[in-house]
C-alpha atoms as a PDB file:
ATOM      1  CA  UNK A   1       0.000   0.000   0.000  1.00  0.00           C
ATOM      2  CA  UNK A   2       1.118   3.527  -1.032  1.00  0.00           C
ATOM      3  CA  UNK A   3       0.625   4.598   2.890  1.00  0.00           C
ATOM      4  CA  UNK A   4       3.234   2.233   4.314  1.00  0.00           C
ATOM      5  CA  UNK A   5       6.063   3.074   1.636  1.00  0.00           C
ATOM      6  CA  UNK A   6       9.414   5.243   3.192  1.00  0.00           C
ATOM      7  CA  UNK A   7      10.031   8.026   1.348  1.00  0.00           C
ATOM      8  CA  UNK A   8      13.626   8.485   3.062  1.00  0.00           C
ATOM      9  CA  UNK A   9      16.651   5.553   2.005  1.00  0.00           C
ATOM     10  CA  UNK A  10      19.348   5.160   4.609  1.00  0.00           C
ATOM     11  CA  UNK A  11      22.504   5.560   3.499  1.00  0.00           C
ATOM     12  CA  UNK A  12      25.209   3.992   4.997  1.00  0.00           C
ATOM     13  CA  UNK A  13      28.992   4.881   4.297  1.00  0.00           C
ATOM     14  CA  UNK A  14      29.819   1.751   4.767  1.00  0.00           C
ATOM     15  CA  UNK A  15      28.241  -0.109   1.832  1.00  0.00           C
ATOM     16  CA  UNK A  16      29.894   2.351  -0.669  1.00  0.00           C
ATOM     17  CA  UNK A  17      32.959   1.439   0.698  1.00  0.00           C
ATOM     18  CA  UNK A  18      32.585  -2.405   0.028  1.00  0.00           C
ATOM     19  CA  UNK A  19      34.850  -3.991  -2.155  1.00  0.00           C
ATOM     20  CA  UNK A  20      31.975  -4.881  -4.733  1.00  0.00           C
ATOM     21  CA  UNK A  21      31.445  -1.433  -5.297  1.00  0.00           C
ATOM     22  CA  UNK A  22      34.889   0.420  -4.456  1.00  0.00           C
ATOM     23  CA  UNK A  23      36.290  -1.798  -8.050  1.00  0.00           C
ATOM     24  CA  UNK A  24      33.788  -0.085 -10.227  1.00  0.00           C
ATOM     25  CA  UNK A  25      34.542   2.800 -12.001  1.00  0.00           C
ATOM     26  CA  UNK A  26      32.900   6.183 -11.103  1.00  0.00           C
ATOM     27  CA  UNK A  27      30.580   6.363 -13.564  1.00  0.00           C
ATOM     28  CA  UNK A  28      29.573   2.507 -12.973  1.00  0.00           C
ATOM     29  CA  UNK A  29      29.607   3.545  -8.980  1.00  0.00           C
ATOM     30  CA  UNK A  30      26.925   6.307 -10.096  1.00  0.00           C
ATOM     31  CA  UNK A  31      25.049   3.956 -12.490  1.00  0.00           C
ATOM     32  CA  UNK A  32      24.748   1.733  -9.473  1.00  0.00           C
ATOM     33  CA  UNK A  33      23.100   4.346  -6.966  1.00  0.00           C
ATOM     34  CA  UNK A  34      20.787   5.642  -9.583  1.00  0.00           C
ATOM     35  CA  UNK A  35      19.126   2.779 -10.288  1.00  0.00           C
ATOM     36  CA  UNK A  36      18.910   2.489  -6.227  1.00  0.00           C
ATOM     37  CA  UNK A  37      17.324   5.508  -5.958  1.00  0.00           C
ATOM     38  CA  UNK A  38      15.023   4.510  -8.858  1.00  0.00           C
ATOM     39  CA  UNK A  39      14.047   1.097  -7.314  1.00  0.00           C
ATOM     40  CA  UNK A  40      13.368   2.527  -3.741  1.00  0.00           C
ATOM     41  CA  UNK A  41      11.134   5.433  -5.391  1.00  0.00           C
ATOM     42  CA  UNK A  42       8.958   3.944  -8.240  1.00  0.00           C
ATOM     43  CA  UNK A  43       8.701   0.372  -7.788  1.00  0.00           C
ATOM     44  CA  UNK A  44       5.924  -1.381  -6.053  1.00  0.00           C
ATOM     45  CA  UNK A  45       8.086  -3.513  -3.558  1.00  0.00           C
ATOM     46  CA  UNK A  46      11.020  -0.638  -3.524  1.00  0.00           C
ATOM     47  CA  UNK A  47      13.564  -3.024  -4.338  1.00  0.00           C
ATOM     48  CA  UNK A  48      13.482  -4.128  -8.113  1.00  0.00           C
ATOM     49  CA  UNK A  49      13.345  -2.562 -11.245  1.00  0.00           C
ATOM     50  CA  UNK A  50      13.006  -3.635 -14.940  1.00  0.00           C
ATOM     51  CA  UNK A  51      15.454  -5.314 -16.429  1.00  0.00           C
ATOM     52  CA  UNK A  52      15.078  -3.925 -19.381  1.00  0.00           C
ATOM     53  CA  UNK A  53      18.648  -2.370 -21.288  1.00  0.00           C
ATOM     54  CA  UNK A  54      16.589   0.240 -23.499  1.00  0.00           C
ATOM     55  CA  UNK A  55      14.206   1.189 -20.134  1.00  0.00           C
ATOM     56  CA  UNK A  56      17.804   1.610 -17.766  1.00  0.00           C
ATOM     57  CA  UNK A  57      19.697   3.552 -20.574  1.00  0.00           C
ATOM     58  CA  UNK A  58      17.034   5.377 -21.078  1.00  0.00           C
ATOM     59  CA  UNK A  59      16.345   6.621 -17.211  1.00  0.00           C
ATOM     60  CA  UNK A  60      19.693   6.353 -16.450  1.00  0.00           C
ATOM     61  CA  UNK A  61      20.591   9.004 -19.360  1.00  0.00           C
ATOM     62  CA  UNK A  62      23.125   7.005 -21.673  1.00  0.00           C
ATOM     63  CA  UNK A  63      22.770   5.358 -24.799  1.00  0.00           C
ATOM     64  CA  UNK A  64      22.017   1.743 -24.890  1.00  0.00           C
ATOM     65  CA  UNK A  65      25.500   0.924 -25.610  1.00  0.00           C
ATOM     66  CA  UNK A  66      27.050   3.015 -22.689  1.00  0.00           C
ATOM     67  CA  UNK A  67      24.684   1.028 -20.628  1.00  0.00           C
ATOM     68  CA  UNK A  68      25.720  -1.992 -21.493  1.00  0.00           C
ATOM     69  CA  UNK A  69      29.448  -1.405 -20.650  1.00  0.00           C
ATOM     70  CA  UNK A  70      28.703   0.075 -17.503  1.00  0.00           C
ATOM     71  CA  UNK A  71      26.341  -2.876 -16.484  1.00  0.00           C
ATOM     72  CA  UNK A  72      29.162  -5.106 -17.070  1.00  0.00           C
ATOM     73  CA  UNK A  73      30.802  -3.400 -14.134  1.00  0.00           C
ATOM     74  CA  UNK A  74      27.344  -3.348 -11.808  1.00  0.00           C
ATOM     75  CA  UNK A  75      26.673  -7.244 -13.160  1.00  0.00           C
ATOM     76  CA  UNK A  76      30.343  -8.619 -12.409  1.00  0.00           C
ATOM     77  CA  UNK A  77      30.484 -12.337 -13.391  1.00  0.00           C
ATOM     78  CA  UNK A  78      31.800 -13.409 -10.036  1.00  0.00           C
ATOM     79  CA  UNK A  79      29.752 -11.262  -7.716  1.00  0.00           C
ATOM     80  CA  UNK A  80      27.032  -8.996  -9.200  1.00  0.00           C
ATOM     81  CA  UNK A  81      25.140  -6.307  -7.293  1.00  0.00           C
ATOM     82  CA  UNK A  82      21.877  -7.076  -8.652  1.00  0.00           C
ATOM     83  CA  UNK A  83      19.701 -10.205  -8.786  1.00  0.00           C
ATOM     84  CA  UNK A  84      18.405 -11.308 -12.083  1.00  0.00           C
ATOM     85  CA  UNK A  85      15.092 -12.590 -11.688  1.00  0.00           C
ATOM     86  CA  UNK A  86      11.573 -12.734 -13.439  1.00  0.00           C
ATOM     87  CA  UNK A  87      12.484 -10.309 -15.800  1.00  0.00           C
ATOM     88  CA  UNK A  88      13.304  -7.583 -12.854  1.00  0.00           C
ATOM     89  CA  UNK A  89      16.705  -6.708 -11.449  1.00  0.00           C
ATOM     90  CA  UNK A  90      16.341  -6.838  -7.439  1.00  0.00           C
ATOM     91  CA  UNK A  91      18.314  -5.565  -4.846  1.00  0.00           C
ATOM     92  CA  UNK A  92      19.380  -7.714  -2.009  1.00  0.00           C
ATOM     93  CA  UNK A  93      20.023  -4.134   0.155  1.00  0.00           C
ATOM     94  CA  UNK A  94      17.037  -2.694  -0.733  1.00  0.00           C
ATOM     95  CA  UNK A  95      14.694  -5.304   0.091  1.00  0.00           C
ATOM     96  CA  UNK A  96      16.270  -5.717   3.581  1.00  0.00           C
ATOM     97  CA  UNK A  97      15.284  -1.831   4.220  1.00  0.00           C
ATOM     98  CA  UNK A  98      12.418  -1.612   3.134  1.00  0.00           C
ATOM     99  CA  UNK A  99      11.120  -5.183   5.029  1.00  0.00           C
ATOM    100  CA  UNK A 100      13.505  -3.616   8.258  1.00  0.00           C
ATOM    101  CA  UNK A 101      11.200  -0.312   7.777  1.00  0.00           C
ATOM    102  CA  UNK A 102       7.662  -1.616   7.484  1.00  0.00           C
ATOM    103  CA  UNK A 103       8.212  -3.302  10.436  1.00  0.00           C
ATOM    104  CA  UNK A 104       9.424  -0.464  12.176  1.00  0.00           C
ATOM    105  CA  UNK A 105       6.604   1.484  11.294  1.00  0.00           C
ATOM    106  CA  UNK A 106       3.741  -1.458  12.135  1.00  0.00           C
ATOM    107  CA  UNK A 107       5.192  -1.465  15.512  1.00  0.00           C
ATOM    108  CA  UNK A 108       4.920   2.082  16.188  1.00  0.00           C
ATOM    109  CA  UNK A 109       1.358   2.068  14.742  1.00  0.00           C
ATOM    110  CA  UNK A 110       0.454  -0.631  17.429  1.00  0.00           C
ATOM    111  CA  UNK A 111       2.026   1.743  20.302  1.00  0.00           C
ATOM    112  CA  UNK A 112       0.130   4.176  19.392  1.00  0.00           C
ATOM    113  CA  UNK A 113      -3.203   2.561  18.858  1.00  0.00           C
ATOM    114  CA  UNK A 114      -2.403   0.873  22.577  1.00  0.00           C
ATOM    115  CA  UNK A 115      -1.454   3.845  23.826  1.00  0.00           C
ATOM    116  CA  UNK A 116      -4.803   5.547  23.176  1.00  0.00           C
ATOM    117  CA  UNK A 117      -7.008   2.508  23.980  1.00  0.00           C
ATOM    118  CA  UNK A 118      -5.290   3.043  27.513  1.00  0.00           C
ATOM    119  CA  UNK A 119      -6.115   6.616  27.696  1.00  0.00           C
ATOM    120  CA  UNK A 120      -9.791   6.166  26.149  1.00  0.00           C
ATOM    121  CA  UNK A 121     -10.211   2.861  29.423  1.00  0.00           C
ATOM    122  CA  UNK A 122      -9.206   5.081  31.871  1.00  0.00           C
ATOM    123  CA  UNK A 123     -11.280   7.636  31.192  1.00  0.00           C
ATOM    124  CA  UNK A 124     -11.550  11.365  32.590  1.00  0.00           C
ATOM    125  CA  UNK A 125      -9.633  12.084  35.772  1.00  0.00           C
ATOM    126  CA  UNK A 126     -11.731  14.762  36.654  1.00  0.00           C
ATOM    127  CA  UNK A 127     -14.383  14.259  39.428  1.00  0.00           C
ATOM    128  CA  UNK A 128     -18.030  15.007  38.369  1.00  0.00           C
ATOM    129  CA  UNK A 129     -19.464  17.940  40.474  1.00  0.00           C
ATOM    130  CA  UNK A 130     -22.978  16.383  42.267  1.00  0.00           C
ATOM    131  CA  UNK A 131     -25.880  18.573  41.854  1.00  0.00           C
ATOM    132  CA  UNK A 132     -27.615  19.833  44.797  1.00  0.00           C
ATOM    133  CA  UNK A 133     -31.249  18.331  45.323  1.00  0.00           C
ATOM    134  CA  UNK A 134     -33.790  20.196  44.570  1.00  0.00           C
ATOM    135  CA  UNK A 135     -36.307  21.506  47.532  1.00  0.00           C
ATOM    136  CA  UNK A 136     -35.827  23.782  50.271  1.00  0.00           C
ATOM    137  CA  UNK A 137     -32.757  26.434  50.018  1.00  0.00           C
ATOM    138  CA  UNK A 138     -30.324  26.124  52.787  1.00  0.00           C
ATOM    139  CA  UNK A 139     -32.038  29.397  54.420  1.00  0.00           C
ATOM    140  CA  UNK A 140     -35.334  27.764  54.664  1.00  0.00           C
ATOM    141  CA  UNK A 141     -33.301  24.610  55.804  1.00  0.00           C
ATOM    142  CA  UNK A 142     -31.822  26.893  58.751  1.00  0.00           C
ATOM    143  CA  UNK A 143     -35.275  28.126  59.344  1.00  0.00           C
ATOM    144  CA  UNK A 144     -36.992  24.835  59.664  1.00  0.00           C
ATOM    145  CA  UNK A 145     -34.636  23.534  62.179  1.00  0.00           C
ATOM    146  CA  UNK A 146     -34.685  26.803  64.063  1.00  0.00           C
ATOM    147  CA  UNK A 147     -38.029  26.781  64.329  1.00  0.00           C
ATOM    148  CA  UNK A 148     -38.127  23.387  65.393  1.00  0.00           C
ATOM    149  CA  UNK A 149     -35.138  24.150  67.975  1.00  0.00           C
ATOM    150  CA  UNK A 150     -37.804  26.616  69.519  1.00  0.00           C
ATOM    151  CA  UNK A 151     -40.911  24.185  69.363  1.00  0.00           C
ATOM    152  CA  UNK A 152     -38.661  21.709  71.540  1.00  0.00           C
ATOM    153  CA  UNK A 153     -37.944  24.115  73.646  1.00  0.00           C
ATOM    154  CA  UNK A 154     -41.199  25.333  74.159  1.00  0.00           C
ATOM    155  CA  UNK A 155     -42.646  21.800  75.094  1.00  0.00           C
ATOM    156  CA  UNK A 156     -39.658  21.471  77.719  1.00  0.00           C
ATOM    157  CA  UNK A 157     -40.533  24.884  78.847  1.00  0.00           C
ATOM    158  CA  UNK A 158     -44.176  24.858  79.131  1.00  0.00           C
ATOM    159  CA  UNK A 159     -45.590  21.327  80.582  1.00  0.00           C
ATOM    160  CA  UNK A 160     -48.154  19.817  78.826  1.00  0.00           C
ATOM    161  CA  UNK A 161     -51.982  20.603  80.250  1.00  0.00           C
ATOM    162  CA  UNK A 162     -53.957  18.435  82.873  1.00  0.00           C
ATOM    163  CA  UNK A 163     -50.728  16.957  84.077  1.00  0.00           C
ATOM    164  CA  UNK A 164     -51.243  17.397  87.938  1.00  0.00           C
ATOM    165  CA  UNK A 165     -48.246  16.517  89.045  1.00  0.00           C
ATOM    166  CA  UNK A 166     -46.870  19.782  87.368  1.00  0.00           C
ATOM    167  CA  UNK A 167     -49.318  21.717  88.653  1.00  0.00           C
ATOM    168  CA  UNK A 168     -48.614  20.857  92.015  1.00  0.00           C
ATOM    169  CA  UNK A 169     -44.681  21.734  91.508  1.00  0.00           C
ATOM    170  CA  UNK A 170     -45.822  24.778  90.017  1.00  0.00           C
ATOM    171  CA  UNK A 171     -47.441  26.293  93.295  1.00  0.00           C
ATOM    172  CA  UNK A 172     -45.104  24.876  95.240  1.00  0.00           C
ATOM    173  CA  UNK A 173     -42.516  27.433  93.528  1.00  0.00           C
ATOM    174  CA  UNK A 174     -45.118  30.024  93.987  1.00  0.00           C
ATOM    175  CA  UNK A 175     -45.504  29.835  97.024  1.00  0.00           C
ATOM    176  CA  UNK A 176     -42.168  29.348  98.072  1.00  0.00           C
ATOM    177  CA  UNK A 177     -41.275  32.695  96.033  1.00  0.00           C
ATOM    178  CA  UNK A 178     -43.697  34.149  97.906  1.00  0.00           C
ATOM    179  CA  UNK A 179     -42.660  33.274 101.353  1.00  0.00           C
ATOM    180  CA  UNK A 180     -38.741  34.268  99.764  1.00  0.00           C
ATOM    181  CA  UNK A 181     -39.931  38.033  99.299  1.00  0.00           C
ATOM    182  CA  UNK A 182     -41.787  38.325 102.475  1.00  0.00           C
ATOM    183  CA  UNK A 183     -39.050  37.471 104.335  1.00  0.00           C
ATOM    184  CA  UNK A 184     -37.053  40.544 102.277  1.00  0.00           C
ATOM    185  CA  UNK A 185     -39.234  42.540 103.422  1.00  0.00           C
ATOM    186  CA  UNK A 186     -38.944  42.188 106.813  1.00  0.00           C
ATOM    187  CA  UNK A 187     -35.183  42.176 106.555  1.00  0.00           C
ATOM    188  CA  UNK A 188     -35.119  45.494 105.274  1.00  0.00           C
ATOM    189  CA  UNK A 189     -37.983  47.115 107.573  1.00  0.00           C
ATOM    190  CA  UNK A 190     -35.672  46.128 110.507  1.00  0.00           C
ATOM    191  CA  UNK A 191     -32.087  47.415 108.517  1.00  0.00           C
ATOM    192  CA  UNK A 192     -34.265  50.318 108.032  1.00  0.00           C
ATOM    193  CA  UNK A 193     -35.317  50.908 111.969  1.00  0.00           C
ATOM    194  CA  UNK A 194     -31.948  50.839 112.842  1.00  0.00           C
ATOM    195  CA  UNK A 195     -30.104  52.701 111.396  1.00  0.00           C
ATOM    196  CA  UNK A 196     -32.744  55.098 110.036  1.00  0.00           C
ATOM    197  CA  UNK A 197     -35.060  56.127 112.943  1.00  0.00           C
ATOM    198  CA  UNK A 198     -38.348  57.777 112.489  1.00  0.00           C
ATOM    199  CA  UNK A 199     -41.812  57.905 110.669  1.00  0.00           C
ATOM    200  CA  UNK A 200     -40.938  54.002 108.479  1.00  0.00           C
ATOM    201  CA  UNK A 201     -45.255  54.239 107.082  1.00  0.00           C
ATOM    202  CA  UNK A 202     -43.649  56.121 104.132  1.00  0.00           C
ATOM    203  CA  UNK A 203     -40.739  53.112 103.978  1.00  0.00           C
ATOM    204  CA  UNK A 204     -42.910  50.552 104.641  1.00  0.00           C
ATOM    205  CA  UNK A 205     -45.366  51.283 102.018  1.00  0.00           C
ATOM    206  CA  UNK A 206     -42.564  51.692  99.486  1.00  0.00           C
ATOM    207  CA  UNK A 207     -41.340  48.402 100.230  1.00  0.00           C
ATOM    208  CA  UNK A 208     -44.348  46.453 100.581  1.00  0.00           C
END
């Protein structure tokens, strides 16, 4: 598929400085990485092209016969740069790159689709605010239990009716606060004789 091909061919110093290629010629040398560069861009599996003399000479540049001399030099009898094969001209290198960078890239696409599964699972870190219920404000709250504060204070103040056993505390305190002022009274009348001698009717009604 067009979406996993590489654009970008590593080059590596070292494989220009091989003994298969180092015994060419400069011009054969340059023959050699053009038709590199034309495998990796046009073909289909970006590591054949071809093999075709008129089709090379022609991309290449050269005339048919200049091709021919300088593939003599790329196809050494003993050890040639290129397979032959199926009609096509393959490239051991290239095919090694290209396999080395589609896996490469499949494993990056798997990180990544893992990677967001992960963060779609978990979810949203951020705690959902609750809504308040709905009924009574927190002011008419305050005044219910307010007024219920007072209603329970009112039943432990005031005793319920009919219960005679209240009443009968009830006078007692009466009459007890009765006797407790009357005996005032009298206290003062006699300070009041003492140590202020004369007409007391004027005292005496004042204090009584």
């Amino acid at each position: 598929m067009a979406a996993e091909r590489s654009p970008a061919l590593q080059n590596y110093p070292k494989d220009w400085r091989d003994v298969k290629v180092r015994r060419m010629s400069l011009s054969a040398q340059g023959a050699y990485r053009a038709i590199l560069d034309d495998m990796w861009a046009d073909s289909k599996d970006q590591c054949s092209v071809l093999d075709c003399d008129p089709f090379i000479a022609k991309s290449l540049g050269v005339s048919v016969k200049e091709w021919s001399t300088l593939r003599k030099e790329i196809q050494h009898e003993v050890e040639p740069l290129f397979i032959e094969k199926d009609g096509r001209l393959y490239s051991k290198r290239l095919k090694a790159e290209a396999l080395k960078q589609r896996n490469y890239r499949k494993q990056q696409s798997e990180k990544g689709k893992k990677s967001a599964e992960k963060r779609a699972n978990h979810g949203s870190t951020t705690v959902p605010t609750e809504r308040q219920p709905e009924g009574k404000s927190s002011s008419s709250s305050s005044s219910s239990s307010s007024s219920a504060l007072k209603s329970k204070t009112k039943d432990l103040v005031s005793p319920p009716k009919g219960d005679k056993s209240v009443d009968k505390s009830h006078d007692r305190i009466k009459k007890h606060s009765g006797e407790d002022v009357t005996h005032i009274s009298d206290g003062i009348k006699k300070f009041l004789e003492k140590y202020l001698p004369g007409d007391m009717t004027l005292v005496e009604e004042k204090v009584t």
